[in-house]
C-alpha atoms as a PDB file:
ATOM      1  CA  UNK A   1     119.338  74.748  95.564  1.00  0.00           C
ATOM      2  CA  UNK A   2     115.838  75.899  95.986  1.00  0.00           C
ATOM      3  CA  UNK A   3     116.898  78.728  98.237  1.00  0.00           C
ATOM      4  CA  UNK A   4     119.663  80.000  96.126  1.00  0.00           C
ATOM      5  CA  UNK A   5     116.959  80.241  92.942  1.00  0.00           C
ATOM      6  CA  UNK A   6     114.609  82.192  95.168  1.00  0.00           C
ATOM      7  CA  UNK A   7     117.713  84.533  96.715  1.00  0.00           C
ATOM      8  CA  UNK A   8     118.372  84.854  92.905  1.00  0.00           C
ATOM      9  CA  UNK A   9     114.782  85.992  91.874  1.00  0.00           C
ATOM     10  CA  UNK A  10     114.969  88.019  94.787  1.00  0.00           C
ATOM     11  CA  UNK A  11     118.012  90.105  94.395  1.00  0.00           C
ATOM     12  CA  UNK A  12     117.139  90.494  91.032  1.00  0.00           C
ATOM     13  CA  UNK A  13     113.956  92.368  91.688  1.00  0.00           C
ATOM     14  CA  UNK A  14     114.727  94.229  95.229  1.00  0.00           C
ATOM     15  CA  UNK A  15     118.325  94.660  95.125  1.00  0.00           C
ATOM     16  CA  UNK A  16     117.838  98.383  96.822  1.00  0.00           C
ATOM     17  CA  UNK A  17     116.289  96.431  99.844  1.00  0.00           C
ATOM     18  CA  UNK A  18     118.970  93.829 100.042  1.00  0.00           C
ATOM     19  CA  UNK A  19     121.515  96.221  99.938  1.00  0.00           C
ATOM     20  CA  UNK A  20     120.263  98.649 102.768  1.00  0.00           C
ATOM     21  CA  UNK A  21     119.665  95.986 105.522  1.00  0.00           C
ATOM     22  CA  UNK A  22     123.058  94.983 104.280  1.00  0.00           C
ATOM     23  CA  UNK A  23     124.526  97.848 105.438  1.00  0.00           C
ATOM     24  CA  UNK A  24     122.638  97.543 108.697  1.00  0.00           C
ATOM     25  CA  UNK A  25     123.992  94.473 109.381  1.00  0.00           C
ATOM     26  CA  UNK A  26     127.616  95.477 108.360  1.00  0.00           C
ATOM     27  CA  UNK A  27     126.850  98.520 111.122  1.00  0.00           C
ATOM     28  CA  UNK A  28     125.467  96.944 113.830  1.00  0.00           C
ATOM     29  CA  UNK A  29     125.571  93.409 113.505  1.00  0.00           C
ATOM     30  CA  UNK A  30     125.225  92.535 117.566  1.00  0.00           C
ATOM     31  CA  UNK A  31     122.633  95.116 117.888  1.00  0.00           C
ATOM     32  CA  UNK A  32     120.808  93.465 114.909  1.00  0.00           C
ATOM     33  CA  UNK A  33     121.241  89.777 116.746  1.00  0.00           C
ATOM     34  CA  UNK A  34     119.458  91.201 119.620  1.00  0.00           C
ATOM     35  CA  UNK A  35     116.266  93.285 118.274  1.00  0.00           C
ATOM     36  CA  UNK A  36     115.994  89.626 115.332  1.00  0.00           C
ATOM     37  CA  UNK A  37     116.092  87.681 119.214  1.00  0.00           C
ATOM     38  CA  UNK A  38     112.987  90.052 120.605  1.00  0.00           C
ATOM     39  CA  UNK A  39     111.105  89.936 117.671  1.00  0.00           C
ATOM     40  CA  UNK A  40     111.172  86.092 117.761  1.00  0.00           C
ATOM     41  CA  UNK A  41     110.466  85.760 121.570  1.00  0.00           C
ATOM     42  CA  UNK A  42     107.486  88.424 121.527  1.00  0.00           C
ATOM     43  CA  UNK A  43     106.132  87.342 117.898  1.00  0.00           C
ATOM     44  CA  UNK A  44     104.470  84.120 119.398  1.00  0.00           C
ATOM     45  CA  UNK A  45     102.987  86.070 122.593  1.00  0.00           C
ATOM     46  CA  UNK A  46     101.493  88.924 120.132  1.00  0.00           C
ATOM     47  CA  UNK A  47      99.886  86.012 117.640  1.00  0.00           C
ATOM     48  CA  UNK A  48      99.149  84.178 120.466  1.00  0.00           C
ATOM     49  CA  UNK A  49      96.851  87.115 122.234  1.00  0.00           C
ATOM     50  CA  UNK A  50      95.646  87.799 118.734  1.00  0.00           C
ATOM     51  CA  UNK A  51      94.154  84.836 117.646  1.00  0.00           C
ATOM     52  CA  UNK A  52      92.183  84.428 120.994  1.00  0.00           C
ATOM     53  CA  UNK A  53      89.557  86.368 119.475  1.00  0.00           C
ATOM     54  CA  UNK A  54      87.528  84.662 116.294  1.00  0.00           C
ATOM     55  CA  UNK A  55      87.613  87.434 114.414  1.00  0.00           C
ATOM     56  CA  UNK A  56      91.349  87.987 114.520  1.00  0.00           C
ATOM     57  CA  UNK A  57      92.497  84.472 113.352  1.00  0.00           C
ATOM     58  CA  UNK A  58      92.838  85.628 109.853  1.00  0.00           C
ATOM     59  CA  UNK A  59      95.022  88.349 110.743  1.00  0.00           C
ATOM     60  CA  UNK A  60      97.034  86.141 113.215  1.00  0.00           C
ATOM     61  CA  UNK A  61      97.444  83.765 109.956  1.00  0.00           C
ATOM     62  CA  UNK A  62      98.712  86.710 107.985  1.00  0.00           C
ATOM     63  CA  UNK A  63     101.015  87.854 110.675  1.00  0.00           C
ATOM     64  CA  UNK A  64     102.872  85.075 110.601  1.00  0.00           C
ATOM     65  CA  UNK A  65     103.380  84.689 107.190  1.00  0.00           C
ATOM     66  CA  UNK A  66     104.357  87.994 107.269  1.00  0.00           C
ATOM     67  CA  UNK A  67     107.138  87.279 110.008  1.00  0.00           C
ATOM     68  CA  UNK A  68     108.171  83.865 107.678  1.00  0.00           C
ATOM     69  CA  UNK A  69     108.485  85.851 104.720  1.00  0.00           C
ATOM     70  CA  UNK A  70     110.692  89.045 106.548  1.00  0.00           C
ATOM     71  CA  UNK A  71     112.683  85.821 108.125  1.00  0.00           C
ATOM     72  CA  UNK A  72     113.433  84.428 104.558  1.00  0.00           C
ATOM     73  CA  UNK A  73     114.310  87.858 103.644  1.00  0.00           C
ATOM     74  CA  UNK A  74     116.761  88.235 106.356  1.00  0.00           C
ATOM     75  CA  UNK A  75     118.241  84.895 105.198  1.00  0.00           C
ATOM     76  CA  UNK A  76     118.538  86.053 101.856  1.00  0.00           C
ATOM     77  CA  UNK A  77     120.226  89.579 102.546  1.00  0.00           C
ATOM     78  CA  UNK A  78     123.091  87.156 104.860  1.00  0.00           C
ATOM     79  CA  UNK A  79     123.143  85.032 101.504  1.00  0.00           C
ATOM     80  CA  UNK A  80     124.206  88.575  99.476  1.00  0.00           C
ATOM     81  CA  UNK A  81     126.780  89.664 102.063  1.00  0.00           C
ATOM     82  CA  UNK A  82     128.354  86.009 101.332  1.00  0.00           C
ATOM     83  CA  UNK A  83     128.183  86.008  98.118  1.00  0.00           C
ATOM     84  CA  UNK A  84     129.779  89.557  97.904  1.00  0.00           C
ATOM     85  CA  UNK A  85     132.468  87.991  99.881  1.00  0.00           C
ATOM     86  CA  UNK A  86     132.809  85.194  97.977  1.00  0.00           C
ATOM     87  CA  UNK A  87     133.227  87.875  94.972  1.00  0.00           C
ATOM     88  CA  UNK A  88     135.955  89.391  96.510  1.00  0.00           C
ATOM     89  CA  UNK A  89     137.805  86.361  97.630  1.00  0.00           C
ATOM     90  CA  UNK A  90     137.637  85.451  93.834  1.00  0.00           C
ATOM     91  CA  UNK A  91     138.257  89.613  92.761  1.00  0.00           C
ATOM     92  CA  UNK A  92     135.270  89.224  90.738  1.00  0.00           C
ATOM     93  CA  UNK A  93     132.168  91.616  89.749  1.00  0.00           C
ATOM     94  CA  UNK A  94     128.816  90.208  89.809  1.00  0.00           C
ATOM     95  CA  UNK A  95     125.557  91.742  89.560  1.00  0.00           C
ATOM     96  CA  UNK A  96     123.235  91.357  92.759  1.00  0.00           C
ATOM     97  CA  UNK A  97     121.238  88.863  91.721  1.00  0.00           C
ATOM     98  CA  UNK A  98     123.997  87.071  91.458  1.00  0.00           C
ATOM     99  CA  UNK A  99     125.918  87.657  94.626  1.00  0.00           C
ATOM    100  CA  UNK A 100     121.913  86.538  96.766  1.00  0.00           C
ATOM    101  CA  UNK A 101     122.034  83.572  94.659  1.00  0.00           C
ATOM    102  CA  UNK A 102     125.088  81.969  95.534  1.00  0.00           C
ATOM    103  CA  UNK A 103     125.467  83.581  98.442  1.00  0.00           C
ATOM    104  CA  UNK A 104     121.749  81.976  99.702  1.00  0.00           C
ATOM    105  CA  UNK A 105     123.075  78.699  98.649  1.00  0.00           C
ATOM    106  CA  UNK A 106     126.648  78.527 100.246  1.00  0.00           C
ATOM    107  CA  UNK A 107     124.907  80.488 103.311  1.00  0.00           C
ATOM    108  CA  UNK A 108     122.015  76.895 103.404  1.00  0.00           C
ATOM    109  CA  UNK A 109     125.001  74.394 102.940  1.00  0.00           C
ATOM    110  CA  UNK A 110     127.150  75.779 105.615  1.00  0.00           C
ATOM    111  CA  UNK A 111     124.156  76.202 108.293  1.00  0.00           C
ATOM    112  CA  UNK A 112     122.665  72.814 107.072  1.00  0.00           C
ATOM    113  CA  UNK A 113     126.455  71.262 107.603  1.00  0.00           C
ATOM    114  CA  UNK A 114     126.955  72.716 110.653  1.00  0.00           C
ATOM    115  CA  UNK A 115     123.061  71.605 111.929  1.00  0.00           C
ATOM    116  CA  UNK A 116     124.764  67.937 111.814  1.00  0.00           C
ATOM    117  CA  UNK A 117     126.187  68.508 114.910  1.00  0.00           C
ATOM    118  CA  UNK A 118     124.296  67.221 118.068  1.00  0.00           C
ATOM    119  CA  UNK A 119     122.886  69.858 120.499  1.00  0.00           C
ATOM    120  CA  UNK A 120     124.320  72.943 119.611  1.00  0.00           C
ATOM    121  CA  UNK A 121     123.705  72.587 115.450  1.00  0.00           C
ATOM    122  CA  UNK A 122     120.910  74.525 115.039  1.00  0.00           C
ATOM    123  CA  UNK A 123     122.442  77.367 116.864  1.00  0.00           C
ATOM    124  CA  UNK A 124     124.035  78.802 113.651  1.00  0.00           C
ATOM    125  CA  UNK A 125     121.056  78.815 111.731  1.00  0.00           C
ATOM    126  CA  UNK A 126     118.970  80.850 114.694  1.00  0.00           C
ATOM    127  CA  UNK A 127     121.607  83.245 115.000  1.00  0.00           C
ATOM    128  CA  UNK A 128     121.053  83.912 111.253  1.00  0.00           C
ATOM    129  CA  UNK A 129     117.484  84.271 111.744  1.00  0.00           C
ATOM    130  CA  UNK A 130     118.192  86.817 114.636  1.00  0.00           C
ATOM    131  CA  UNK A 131     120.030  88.835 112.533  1.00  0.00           C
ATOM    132  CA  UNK A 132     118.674  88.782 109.371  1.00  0.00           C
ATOM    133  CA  UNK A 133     115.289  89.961 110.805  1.00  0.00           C
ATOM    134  CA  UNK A 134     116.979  92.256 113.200  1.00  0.00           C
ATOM    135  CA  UNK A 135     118.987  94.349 110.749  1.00  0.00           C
ATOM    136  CA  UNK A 136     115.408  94.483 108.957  1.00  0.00           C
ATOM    137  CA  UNK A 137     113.440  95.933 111.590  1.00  0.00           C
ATOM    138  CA  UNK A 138     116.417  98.146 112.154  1.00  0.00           C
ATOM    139  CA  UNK A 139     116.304  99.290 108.996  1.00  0.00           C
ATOM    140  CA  UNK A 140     112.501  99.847 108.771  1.00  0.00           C
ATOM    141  CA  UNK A 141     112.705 101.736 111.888  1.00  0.00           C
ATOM    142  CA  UNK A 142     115.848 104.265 111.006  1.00  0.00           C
ATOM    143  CA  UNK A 143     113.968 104.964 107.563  1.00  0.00           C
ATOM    144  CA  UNK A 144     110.792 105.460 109.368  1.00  0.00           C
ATOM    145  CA  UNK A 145     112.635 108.077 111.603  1.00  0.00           C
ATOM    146  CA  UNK A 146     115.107 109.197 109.614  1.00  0.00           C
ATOM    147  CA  UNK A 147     114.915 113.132 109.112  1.00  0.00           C
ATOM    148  CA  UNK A 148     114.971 114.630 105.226  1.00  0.00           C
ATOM    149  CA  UNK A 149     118.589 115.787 104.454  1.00  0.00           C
ATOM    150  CA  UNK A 150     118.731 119.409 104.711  1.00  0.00           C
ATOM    151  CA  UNK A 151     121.000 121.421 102.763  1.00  0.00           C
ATOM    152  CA  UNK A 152     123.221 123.967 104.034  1.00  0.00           C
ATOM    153  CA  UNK A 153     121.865 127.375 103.194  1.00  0.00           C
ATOM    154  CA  UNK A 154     123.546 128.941 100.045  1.00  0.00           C
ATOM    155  CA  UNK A 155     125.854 132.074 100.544  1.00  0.00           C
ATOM    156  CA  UNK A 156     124.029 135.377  99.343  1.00  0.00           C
ATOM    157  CA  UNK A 157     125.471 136.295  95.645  1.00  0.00           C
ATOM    158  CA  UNK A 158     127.048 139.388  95.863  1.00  0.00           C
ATOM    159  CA  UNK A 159     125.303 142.184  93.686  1.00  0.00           C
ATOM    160  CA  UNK A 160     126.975 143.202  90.508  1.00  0.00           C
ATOM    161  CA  UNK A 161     126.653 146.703  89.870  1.00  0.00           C
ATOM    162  CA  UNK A 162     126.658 146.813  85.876  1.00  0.00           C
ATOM    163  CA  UNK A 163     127.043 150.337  84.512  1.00  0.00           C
ATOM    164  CA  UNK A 164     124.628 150.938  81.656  1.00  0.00           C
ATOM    165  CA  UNK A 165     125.545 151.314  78.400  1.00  0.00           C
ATOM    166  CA  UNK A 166     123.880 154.680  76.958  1.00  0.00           C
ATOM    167  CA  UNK A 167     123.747 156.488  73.538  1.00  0.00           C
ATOM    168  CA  UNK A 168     126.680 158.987  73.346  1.00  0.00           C
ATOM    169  CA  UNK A 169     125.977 162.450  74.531  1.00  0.00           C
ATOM    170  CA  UNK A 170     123.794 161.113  77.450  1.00  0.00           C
ATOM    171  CA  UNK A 171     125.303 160.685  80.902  1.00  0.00           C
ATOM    172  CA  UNK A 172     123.671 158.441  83.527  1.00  0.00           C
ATOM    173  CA  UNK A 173     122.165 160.417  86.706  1.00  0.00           C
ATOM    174  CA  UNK A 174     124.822 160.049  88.810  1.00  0.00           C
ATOM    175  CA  UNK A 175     127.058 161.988  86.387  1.00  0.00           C
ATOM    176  CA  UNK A 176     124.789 164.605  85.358  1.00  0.00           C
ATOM    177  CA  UNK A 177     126.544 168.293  86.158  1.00  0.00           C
END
């Protein structure tokens, strides 16, 4: 229940966010898996070499919050993408907020149901993780590269030749006997 309030809070204040790692994951949701799997298999090596040094503790501290936080993000934008599924199994309209919310919660109850099962339980819930965080760096990373849209260029206006209107009795050059 927790969750689902905090999915709601959150997808009522960043529902731009939400909804363009949504998209990555709807793209590539395998590729997503993968890059959430590297970052959680180097993350531990990088803090690990950073906070061998005194003076880098703090920022190992921070860098793990940091990879918590982007984690429970990931979580969250899954929780939308059930939620809007949930919506359209129901053919309802809800606002995003809404949609994270519910979604966050079903998402926790299904992954915390399906941890019950010896061994291979908490196999659903990392595969979550992998993707949630995946499809974020994904998305961080295609921004971050991602070249400004260029228009086509415009077609040159023809010129309109507009014949001037002069008092009577005087004829424009090109006339002139």
């Amino acid at each position: 229940l927790g969750l689902g309030l905090l999915g709601f809070l959150v997808g009522l204040l960043l529902p731009l966010p939400i909804k363009r790692v949504q998209a990555t994951i709807l793209q590539e949701p395998v590729a997503s898996g993968v890059v959430g799997l590297l970052v959680l298999l180097v993350a531990p090596i990088v803090l690990g070499l950073l906070s061998i040094t005194i003076i880098l503790i703090p920022l190992t501290v921070l860098a793990a919050i940091a990879l918590a936080l982007l984690v429970l993000f990931g979580w969250f934008v899954l929780g939308y993408e059930v939620g809007r599924r949930v919506a359209l199994l129901f053919h309802t309209n809800w606002s995003p907020s809404i949609l994270t919310g519910i979604g966050t919660l079903l998402l926790t109850l299904a992954v915390g149901l399906l941890g019950l099962i010896p061994c291979i339980g908490w196999l659903a819930g990392a595969l979550a993780a992998f993707v949630g965080l995946g499809a974020i760096g994904m998305t961080l990373y295609l921004m971050r590269n991602r070249k400004p849209a260029t228009r086509p260029p415009s077609q040159a206006v023809p010129p309109v030749i507009v014949n001037p209107v002069l008092p009577d009795g005087i004829a424009p050059d090109d006339q002139k006997e």
